[in-house]
N, C-alpha and C. Protein backbone atom coordinates (compact mmCIF):
# COMPACT_ATOMS: atom_id res chain seq x y z
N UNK A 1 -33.27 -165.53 4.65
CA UNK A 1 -34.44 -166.10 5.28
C UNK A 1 -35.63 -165.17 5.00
N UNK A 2 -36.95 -166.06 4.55
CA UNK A 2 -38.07 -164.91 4.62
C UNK A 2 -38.33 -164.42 5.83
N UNK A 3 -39.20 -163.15 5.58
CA UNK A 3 -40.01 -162.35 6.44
C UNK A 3 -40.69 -163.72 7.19
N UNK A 4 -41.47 -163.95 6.27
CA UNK A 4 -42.40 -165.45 7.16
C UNK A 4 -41.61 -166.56 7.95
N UNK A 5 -40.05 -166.91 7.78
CA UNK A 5 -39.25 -167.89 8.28
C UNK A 5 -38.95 -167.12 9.53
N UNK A 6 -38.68 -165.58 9.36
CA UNK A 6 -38.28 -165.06 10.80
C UNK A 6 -38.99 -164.76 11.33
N UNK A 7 -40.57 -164.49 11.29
CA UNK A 7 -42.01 -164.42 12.26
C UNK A 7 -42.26 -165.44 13.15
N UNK A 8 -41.72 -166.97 12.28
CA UNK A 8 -41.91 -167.83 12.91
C UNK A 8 -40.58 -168.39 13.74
N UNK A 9 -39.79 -167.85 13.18
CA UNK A 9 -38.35 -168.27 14.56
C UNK A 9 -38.76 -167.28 15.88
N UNK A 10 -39.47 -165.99 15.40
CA UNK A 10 -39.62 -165.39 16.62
C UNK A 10 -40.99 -165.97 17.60
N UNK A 11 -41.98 -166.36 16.59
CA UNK A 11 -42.79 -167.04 17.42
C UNK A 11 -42.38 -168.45 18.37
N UNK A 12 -41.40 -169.02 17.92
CA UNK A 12 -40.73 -170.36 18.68
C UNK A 12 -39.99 -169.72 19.92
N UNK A 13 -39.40 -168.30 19.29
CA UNK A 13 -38.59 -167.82 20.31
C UNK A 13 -39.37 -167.43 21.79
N UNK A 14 -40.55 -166.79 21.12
CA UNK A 14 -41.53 -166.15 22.54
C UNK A 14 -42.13 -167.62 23.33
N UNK A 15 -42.58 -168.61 22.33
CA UNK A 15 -42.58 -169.68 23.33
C UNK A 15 -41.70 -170.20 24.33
N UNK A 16 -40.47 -170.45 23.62
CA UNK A 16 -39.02 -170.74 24.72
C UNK A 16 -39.24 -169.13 25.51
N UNK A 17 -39.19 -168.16 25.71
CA UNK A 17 -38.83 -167.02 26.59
C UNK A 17 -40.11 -167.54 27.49
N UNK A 18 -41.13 -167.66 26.88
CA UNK A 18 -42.19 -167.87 28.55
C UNK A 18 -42.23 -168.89 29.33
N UNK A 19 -41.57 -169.99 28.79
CA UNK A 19 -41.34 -171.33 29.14
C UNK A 19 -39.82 -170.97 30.47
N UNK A 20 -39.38 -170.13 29.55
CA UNK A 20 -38.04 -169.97 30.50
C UNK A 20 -38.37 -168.57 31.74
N UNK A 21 -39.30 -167.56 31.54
CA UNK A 21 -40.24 -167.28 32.98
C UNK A 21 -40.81 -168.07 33.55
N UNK A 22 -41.74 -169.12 33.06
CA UNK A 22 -42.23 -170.14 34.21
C UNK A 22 -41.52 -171.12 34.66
N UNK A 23 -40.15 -171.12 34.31
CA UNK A 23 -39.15 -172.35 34.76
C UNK A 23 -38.41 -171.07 35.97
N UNK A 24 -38.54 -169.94 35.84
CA UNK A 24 -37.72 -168.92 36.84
C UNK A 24 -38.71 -168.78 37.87
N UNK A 25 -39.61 -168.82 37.50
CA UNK A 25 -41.25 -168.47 38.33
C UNK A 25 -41.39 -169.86 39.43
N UNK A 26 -41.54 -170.32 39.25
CA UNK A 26 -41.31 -172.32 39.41
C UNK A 26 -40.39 -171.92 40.55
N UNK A 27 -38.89 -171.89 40.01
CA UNK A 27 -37.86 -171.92 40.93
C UNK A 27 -37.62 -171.03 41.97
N UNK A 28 -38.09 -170.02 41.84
CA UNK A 28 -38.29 -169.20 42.89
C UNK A 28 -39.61 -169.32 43.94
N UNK A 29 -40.32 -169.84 43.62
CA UNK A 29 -42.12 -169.54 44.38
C UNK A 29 -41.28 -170.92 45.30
N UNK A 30 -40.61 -172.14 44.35
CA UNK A 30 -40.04 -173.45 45.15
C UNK A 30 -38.90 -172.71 46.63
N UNK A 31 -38.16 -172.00 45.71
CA UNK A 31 -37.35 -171.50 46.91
C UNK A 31 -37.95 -170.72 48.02
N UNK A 32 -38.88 -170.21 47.90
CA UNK A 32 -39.75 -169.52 48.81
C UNK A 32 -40.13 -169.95 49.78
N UNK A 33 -41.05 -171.28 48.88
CA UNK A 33 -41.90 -172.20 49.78
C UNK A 33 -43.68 -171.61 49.17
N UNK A 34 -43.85 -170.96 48.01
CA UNK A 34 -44.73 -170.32 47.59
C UNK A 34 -45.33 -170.71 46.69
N UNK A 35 -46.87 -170.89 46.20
CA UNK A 35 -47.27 -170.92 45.24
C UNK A 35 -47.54 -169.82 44.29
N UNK A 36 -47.66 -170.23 42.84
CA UNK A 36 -47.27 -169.13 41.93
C UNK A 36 -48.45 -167.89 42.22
N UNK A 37 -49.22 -167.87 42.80
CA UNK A 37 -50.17 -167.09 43.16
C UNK A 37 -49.62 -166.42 44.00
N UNK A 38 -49.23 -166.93 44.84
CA UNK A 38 -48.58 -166.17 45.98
C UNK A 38 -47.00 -165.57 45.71
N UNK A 39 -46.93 -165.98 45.02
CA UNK A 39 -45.49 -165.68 44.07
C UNK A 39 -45.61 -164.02 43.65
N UNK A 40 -46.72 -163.96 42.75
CA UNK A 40 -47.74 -163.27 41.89
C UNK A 40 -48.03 -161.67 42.34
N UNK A 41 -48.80 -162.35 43.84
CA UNK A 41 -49.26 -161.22 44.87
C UNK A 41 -47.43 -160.23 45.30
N UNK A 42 -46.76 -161.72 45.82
CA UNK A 42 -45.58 -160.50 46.09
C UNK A 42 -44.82 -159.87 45.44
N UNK A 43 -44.74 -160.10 44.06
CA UNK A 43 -43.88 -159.37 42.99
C UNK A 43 -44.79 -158.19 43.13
N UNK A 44 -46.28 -157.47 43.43
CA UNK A 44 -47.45 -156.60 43.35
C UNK A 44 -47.07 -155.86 44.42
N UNK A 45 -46.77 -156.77 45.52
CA UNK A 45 -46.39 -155.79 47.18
C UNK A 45 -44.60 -155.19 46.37
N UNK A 46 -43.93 -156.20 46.30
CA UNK A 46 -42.59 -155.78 46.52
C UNK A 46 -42.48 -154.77 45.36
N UNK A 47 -43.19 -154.28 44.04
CA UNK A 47 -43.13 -153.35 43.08
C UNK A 47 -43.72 -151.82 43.42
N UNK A 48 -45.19 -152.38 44.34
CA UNK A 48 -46.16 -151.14 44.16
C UNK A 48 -46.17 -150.88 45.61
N UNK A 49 -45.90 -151.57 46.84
CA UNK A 49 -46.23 -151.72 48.21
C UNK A 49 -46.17 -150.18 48.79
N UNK A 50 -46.87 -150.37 49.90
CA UNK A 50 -47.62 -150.84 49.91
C UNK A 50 -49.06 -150.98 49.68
N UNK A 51 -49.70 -151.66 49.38
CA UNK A 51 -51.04 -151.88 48.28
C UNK A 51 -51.89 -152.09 49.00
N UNK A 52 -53.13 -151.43 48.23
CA UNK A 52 -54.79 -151.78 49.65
C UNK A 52 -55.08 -153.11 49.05
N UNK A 53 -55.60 -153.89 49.41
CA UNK A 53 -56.06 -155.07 49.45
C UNK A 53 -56.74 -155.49 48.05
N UNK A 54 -57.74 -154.12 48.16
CA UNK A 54 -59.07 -154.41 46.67
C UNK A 54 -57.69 -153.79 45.41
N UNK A 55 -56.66 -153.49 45.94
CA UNK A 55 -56.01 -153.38 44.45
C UNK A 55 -54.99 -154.61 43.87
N UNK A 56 -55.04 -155.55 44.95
CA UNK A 56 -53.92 -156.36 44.82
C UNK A 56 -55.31 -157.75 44.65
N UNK A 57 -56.42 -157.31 45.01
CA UNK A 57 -57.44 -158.43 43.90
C UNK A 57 -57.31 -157.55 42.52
N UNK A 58 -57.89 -156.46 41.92
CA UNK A 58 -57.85 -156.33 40.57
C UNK A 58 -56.39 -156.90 39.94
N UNK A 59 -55.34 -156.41 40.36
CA UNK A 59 -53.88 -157.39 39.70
C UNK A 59 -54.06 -158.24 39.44
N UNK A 60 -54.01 -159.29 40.79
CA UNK A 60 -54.21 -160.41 40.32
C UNK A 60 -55.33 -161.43 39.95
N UNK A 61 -56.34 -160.44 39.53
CA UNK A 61 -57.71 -160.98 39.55
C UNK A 61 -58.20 -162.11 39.83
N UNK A 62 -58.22 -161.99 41.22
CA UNK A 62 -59.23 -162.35 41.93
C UNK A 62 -60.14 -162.31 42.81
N UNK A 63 -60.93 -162.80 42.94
CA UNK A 63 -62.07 -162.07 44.28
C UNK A 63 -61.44 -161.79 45.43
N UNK A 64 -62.29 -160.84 46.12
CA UNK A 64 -62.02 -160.57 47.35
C UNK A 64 -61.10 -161.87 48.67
N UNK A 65 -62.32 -162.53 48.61
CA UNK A 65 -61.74 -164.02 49.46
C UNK A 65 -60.83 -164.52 48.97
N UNK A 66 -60.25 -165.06 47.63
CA UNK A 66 -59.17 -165.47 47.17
C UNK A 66 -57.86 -164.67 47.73
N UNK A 67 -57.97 -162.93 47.37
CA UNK A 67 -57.45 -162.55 47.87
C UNK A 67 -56.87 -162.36 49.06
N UNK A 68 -58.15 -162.27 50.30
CA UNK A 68 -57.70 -162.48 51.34
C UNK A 68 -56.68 -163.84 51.65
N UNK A 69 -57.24 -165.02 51.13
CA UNK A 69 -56.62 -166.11 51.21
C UNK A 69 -55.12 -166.06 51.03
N UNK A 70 -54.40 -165.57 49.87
CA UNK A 70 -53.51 -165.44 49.66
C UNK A 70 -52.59 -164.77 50.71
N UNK A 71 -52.87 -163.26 50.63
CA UNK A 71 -52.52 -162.41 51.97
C UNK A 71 -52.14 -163.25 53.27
N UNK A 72 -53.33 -163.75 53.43
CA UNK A 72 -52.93 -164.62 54.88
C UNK A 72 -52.12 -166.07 54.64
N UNK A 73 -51.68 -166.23 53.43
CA UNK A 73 -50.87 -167.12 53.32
C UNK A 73 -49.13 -166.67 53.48
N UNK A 74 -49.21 -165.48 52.62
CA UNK A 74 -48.13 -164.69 52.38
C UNK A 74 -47.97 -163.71 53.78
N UNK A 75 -48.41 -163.76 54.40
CA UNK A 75 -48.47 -163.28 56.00
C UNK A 75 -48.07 -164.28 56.71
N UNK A 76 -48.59 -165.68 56.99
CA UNK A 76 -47.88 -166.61 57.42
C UNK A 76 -46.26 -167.01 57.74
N UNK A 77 -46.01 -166.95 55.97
CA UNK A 77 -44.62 -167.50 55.09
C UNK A 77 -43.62 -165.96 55.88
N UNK A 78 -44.46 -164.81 56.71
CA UNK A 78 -43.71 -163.76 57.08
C UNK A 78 -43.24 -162.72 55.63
N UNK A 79 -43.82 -162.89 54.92
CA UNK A 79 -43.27 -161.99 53.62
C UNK A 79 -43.97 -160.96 53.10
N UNK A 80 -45.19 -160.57 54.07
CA UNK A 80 -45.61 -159.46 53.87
C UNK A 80 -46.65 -159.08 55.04
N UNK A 81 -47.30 -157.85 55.44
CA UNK A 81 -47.82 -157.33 56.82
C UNK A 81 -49.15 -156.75 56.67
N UNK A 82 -49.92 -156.76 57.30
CA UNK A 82 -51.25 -155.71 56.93
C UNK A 82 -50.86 -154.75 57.73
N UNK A 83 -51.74 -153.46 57.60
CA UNK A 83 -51.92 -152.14 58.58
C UNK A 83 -53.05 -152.08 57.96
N UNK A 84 -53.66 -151.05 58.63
CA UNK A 84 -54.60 -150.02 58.69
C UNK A 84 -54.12 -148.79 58.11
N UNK A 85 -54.54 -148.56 56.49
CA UNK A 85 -54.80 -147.05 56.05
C UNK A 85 -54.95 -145.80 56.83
N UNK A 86 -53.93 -145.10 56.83
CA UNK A 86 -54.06 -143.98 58.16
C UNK A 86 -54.84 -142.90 57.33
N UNK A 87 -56.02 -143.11 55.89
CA UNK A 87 -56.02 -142.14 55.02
C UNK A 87 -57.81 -142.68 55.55
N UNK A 88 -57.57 -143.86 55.54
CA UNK A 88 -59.36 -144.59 55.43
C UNK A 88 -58.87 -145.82 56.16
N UNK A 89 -59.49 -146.15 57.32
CA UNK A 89 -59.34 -146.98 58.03
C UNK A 89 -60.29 -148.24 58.00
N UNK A 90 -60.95 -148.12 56.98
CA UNK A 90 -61.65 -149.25 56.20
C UNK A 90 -60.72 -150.30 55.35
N UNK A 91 -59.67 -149.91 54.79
CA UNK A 91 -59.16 -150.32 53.55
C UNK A 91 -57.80 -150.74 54.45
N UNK A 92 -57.19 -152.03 54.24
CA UNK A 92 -56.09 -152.76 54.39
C UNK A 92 -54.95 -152.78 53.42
N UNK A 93 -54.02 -151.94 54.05
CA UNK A 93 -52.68 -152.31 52.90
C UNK A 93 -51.68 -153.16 53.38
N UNK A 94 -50.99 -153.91 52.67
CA UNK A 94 -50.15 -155.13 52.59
C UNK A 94 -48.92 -154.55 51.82
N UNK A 95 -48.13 -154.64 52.66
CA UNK A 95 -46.68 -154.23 52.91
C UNK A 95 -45.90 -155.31 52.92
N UNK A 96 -44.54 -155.19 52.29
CA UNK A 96 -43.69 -156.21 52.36
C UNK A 96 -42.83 -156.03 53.68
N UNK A 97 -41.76 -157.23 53.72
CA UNK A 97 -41.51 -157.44 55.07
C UNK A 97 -39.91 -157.47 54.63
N UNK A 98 -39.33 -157.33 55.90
CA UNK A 98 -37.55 -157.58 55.56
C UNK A 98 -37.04 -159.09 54.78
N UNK A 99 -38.04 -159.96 55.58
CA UNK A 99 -37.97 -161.20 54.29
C UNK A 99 -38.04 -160.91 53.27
N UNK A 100 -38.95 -160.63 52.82
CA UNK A 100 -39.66 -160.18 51.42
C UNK A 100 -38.35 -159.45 51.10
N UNK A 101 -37.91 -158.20 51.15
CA UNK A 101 -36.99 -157.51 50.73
C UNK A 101 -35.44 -158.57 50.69
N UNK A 102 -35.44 -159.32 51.36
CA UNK A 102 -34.28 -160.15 51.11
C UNK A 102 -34.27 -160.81 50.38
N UNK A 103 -35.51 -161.73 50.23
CA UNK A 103 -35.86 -162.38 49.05
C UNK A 103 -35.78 -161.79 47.52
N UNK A 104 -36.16 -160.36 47.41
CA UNK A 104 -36.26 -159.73 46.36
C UNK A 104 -34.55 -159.55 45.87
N UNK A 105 -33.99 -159.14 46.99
CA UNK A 105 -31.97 -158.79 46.67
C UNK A 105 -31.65 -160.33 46.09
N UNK A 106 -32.35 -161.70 47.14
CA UNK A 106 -31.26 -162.65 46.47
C UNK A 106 -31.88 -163.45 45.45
N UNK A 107 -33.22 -163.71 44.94
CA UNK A 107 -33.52 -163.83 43.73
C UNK A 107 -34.20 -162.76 42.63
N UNK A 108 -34.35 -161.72 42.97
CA UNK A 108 -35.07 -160.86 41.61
C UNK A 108 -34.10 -160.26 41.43
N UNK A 109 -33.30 -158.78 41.79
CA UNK A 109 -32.46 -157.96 41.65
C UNK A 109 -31.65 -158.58 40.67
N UNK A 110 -30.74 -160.02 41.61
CA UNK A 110 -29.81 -160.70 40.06
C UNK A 110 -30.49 -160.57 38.44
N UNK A 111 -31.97 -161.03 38.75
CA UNK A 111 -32.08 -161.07 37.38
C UNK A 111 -32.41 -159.37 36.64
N UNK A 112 -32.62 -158.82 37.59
CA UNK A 112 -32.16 -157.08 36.64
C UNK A 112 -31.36 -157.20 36.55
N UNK A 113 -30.20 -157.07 37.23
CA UNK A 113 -28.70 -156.64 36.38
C UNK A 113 -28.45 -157.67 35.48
N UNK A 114 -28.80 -158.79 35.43
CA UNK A 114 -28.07 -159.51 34.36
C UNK A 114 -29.07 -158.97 33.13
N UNK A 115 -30.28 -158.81 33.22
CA UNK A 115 -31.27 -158.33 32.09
C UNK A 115 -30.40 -156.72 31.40
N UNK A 116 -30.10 -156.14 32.61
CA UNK A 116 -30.15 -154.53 32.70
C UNK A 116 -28.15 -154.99 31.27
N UNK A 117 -27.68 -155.74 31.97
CA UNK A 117 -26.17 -155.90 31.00
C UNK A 117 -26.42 -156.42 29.83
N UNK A 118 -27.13 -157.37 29.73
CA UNK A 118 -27.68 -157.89 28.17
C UNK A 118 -27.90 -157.09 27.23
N UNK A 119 -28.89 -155.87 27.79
CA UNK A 119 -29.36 -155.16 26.95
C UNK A 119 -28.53 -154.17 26.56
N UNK A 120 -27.36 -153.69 27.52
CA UNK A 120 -26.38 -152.60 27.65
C UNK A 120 -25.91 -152.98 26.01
N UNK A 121 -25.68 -154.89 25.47
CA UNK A 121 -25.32 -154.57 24.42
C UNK A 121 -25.62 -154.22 22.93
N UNK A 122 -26.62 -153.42 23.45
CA UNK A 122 -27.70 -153.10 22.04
C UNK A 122 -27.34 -151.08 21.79
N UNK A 123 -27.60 -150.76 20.89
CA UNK A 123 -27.06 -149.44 20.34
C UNK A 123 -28.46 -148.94 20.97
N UNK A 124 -28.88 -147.55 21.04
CA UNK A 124 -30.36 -147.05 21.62
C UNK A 124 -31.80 -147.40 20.77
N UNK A 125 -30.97 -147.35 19.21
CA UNK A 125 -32.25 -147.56 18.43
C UNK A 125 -32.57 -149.08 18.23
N UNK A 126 -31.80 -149.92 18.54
CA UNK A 126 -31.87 -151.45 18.82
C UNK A 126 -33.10 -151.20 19.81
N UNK A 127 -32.50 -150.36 20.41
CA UNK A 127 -33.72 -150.72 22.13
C UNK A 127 -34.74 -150.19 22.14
N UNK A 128 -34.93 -149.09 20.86
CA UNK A 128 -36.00 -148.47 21.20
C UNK A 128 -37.14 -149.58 20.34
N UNK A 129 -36.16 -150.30 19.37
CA UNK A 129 -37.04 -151.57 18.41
C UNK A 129 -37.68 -152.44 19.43
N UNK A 130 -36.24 -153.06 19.93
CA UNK A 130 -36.91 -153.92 21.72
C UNK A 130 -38.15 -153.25 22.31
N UNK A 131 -38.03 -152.33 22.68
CA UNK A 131 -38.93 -151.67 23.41
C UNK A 131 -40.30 -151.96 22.73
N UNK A 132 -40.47 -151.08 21.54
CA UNK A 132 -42.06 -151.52 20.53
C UNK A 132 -42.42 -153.07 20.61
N UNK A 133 -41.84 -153.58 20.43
CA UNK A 133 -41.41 -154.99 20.19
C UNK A 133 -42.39 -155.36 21.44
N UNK A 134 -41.70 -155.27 22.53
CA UNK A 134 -42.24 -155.70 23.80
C UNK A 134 -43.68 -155.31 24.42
N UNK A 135 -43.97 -153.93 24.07
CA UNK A 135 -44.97 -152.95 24.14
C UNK A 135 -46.43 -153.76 23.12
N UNK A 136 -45.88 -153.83 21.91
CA UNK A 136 -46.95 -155.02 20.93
C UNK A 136 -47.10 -156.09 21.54
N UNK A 137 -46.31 -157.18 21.60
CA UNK A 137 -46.58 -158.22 22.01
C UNK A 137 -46.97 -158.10 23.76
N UNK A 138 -46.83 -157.56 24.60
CA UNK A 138 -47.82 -157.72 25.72
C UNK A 138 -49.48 -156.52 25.17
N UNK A 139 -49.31 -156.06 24.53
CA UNK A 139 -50.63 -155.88 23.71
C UNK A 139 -51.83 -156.81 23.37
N UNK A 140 -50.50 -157.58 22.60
CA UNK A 140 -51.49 -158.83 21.75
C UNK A 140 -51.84 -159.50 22.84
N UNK A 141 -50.65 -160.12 23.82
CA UNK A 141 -51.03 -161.25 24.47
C UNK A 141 -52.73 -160.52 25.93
N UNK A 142 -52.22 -159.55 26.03
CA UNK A 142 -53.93 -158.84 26.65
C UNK A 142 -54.88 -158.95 26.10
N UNK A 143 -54.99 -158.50 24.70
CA UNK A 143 -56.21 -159.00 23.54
C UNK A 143 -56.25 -160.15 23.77
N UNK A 144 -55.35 -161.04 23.46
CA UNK A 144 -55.57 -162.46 23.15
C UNK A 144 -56.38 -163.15 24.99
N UNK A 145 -55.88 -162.79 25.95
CA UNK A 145 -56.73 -162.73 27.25
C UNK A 145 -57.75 -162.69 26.93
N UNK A 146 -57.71 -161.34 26.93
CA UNK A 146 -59.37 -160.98 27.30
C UNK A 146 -60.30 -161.54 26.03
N UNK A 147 -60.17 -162.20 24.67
CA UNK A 147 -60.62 -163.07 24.19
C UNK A 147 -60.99 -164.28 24.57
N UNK A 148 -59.68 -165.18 25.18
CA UNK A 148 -60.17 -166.00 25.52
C UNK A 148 -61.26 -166.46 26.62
N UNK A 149 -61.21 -165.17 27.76
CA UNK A 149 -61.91 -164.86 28.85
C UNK A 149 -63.56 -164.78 28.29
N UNK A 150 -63.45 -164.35 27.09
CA UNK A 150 -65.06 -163.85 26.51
C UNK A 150 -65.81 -165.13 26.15
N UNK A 151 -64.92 -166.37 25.72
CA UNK A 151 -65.10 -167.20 25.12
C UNK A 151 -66.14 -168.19 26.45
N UNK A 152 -66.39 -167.91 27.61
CA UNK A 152 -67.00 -168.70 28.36
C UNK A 152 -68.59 -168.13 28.61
């Protein structure tokens, strides 16, 4: 097969792989009861938590009010908490909740270990290829963002 036949099986391939995150994304925000925004925000609490407010708008960029919006949605649903910054009592951080953490054991965690065994069957320099691999292409796809973002 050419170089050019396998650029483009891999380009079909990255289409099916994001198709098959937003079909996981989908099914989980459904099991929640969440929209993908709010989906979005708690993968941000449950990774980085807990997070001041103005950092969980730059993530998921959006304004302030959007943000708030969300928060108090995802506060509602019980899956995450505000406090008061005991550092600056101006600034609101959003903390996940024992829901939230349950939620994370019975749909995210599965999909590490099954990711974390997949990969177990690759030799190191396989992974360190994976790795570049992955590192470029969320590269490109940021360029390719913030292009299209310019375009308005």
């Amino acid at each position: 097969m050419s170089k050019q036949a396998v650029i483009g099986e891999i380009a079909t391939e990255l289409r099916r792989l994001q198709q098959s995150f937003d079909a996981f994304d989908e099914a989980a925000a459904a099991r929640l009861r969440l929209n993908r925004t709010d989906l979005r925000c708690l993968d941000v609490v449950l990774a980085e938590g807990p997070v001041p407010a103005g950092a969980l708008s730059l993530a998921l960029k959006l304004s302030p009010a959007a943000t708030t919006t969300v928060i108090d949605r995802l506060e509602r649903a019980g899956m995450v908490v505000r406090s008061t910054d005991p550092e600056n009592r101006r600034r609101v951080l959003v903390s996940a909740t024992d829901a939230a953490r349950s939620a994370e054991a019975e749909i995210f965690v599965p999909v590490g270990r099954a990711g974390a065994q997949a990969l177990g069957e690759y030799e190191p320099d396989q992974l360190a290829v994976i790795l570049d691999f992955l590192r470029t292409a969320r590269r490109v796809q940021e360029d390719q963002a913030a292009r299209v973002r310019a375009l308005s």
